[in-house]
N, C-alpha and C. Protein backbone atom coordinates (compact mmCIF):
# COMPACT_ATOMS: atom_id res chain seq x y z
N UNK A 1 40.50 -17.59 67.31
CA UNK A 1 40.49 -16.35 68.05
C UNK A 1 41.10 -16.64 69.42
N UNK A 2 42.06 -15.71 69.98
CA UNK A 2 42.63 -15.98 71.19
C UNK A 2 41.95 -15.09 72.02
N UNK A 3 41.94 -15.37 73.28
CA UNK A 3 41.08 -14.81 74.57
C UNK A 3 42.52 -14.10 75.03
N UNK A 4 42.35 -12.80 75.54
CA UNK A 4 43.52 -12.31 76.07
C UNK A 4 42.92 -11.67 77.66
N UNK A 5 43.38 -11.62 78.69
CA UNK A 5 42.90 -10.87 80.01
C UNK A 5 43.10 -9.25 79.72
N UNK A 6 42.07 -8.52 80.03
CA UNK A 6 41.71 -7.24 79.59
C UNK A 6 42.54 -6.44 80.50
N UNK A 7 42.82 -7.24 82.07
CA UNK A 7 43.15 -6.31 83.40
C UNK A 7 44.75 -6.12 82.44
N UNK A 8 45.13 -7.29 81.57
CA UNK A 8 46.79 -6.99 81.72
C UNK A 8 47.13 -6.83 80.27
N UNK A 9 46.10 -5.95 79.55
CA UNK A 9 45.59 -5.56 78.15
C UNK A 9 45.69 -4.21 78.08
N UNK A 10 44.94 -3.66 79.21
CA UNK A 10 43.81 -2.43 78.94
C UNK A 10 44.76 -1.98 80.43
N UNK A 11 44.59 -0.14 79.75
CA UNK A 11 44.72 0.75 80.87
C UNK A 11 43.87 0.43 82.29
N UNK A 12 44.10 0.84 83.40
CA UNK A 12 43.40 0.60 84.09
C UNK A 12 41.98 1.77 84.11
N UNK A 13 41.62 2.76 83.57
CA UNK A 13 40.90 3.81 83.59
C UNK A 13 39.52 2.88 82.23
N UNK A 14 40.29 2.36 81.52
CA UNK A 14 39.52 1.92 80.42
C UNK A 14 39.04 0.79 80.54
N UNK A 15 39.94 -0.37 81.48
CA UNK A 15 38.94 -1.55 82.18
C UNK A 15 38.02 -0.95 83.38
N UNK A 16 37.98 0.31 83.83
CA UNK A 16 37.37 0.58 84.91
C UNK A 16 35.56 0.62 84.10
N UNK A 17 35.92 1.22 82.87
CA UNK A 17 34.75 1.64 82.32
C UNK A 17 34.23 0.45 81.72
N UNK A 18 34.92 -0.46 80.84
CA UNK A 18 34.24 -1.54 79.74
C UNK A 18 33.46 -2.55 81.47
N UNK A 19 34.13 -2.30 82.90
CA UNK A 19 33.65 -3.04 83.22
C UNK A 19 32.31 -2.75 84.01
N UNK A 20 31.74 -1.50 83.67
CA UNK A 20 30.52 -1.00 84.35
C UNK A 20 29.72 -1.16 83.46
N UNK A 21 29.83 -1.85 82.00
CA UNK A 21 28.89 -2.15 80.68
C UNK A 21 28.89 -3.31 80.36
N UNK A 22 29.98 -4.59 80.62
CA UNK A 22 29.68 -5.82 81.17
C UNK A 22 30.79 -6.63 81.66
N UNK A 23 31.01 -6.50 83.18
CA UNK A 23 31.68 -7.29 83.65
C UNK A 23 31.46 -8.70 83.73
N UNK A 24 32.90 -9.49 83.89
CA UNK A 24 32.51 -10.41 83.63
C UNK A 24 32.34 -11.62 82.14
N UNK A 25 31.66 -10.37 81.23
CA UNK A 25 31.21 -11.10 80.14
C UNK A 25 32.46 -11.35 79.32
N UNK A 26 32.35 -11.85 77.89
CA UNK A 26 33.26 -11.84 77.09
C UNK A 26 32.42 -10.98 75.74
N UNK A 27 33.72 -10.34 75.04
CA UNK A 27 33.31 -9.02 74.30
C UNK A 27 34.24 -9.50 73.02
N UNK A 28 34.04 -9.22 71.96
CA UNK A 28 34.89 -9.37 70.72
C UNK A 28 34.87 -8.03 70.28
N UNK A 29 36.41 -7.70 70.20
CA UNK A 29 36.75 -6.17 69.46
C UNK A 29 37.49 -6.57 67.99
N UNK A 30 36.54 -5.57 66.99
CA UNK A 30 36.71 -5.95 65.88
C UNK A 30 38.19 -5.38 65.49
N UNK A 31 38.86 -5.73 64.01
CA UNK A 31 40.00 -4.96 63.61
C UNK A 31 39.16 -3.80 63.22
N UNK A 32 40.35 -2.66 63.79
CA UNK A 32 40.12 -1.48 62.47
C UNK A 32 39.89 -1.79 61.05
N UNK A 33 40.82 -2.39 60.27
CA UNK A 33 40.82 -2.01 59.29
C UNK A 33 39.76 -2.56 58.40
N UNK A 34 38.98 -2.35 57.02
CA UNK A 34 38.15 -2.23 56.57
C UNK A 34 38.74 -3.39 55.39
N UNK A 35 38.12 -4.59 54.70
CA UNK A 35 38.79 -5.10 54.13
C UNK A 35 37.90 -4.37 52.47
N UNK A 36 38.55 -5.17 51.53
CA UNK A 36 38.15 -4.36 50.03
C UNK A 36 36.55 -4.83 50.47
N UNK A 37 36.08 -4.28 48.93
CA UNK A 37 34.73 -4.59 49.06
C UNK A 37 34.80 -6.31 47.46
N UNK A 38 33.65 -6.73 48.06
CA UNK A 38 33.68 -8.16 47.19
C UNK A 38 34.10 -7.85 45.78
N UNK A 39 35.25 -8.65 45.18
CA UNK A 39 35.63 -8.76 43.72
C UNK A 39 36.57 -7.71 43.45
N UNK A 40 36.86 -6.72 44.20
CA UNK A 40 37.79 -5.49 43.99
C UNK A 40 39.30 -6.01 43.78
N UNK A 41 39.38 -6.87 44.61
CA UNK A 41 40.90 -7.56 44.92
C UNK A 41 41.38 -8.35 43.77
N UNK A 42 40.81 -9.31 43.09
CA UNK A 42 41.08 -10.23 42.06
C UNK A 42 40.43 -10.04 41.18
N UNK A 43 39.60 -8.78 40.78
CA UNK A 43 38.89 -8.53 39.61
C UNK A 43 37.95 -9.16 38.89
N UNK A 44 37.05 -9.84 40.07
CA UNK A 44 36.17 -10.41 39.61
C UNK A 44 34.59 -9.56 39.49
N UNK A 45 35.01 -8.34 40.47
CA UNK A 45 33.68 -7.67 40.11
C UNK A 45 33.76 -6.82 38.76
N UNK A 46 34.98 -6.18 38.22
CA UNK A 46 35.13 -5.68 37.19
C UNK A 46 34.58 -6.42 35.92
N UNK A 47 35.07 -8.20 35.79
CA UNK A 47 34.76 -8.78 35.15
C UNK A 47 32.99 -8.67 34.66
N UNK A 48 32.44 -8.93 36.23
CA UNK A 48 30.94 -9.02 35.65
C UNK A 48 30.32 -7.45 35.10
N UNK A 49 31.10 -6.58 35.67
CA UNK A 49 30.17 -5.32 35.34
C UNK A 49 30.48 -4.86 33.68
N UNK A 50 31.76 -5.87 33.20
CA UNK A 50 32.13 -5.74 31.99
C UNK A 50 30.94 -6.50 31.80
N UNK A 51 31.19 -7.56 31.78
CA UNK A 51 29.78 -8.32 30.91
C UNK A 51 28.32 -7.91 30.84
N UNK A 52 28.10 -7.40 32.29
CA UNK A 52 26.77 -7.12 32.06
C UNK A 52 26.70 -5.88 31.43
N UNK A 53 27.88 -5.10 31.10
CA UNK A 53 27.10 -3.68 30.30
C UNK A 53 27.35 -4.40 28.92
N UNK A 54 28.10 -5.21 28.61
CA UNK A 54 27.83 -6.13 27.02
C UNK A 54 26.42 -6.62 27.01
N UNK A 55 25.63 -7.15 28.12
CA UNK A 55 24.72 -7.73 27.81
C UNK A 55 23.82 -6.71 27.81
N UNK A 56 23.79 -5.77 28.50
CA UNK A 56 22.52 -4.21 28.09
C UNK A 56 22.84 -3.86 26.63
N UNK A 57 23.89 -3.49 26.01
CA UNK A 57 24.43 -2.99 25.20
C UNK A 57 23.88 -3.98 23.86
N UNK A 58 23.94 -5.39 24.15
CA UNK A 58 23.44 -5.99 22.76
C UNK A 58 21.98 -6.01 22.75
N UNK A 59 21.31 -6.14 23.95
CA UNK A 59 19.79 -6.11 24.47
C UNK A 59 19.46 -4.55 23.59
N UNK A 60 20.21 -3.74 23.93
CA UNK A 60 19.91 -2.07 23.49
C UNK A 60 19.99 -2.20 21.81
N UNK A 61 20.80 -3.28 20.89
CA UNK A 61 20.97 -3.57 19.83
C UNK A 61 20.20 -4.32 19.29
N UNK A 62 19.38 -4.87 20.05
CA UNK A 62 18.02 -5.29 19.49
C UNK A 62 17.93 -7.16 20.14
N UNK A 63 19.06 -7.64 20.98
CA UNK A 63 19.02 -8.99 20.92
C UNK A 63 18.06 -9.66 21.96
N UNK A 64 17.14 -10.80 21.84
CA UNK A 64 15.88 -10.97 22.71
C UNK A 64 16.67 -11.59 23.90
N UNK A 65 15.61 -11.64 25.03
CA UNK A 65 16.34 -11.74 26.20
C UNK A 65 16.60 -13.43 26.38
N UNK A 66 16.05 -14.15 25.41
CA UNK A 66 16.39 -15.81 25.40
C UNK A 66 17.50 -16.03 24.65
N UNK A 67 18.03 -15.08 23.67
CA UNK A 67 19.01 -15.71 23.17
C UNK A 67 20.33 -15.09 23.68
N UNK A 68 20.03 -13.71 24.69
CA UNK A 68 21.08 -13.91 25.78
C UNK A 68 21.30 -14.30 26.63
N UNK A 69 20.09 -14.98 27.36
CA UNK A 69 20.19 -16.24 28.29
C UNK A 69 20.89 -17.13 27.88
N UNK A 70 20.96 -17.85 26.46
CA UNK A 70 21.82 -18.74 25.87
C UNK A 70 23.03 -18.47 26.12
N UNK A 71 23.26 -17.11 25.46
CA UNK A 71 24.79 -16.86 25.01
C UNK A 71 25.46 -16.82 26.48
N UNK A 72 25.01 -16.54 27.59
CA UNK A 72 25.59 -16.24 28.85
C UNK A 72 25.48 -17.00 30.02
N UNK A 73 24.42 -18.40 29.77
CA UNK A 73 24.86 -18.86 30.57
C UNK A 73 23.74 -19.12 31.69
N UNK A 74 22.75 -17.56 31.61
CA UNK A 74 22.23 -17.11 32.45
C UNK A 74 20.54 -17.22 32.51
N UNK A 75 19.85 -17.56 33.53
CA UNK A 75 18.56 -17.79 33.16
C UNK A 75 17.97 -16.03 33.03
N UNK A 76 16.41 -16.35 32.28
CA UNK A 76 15.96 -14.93 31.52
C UNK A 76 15.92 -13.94 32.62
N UNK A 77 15.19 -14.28 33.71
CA UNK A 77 15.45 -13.73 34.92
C UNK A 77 16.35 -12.90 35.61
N UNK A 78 17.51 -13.16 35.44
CA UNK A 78 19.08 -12.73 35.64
C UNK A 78 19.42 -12.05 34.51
N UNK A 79 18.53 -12.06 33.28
CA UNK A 79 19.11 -11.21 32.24
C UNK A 79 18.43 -9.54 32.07
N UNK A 80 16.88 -10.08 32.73
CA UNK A 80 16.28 -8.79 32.45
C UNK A 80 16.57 -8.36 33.95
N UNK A 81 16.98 -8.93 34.92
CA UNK A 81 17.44 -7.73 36.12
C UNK A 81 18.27 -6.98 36.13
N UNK A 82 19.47 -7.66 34.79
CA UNK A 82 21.17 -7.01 34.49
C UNK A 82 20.54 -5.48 33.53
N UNK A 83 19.80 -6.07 32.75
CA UNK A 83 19.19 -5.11 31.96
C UNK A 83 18.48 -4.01 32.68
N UNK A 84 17.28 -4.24 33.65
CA UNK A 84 16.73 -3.24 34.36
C UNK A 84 17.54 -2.32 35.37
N UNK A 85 18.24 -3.19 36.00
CA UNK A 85 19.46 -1.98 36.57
C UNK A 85 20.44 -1.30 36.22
N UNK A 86 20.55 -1.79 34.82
CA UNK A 86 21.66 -0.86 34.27
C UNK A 86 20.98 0.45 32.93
N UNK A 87 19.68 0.16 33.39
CA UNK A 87 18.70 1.31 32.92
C UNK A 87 18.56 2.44 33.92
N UNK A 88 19.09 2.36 34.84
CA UNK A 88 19.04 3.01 36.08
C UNK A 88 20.33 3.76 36.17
């Protein structure tokens, strides 16, 4: 992150103000822009929400929740939470 001087940045009307809220200090101004949200970009959240409606979907087909822990990887724990929220 680079430090830039605000006096030879900023209008003078707008350093008049940031500096009656803290002169002196140092301030970090974020970017605008908004980045994706996690997994959107490389399709990794698509991936899991594919799987986990496979894993409600065979659970809904009758399969116990240990032998989709097996098949996935996943402890039982992680299977009946995929399951309970996608009852929702």
């Amino acid at each position: 992150m680079k430090y830039r001087n605000a006096g030879a940045l900023l209008p003078p009307d707008l350093l008049k103000q940031l500096q009656k809220h803290c002169e002196g200090c140092v301030i970090y101004v974020p970017k605008r822009s908004k980045s994706a949200a996690w997994g959107k970009v490389n399709g990794t959240r698509r991936h899991y929400d594919e799987r986990n409606r496979e894993i409600y979907k065979k659970h809904k087909d009758g399969t116990p929740v240990k032998e989709l822990s097996r098949a996935y990887y996943l402890s039982e724990d992680s299977i009946r939470k995929i399951i309970r929220k996608r009852k929702k």
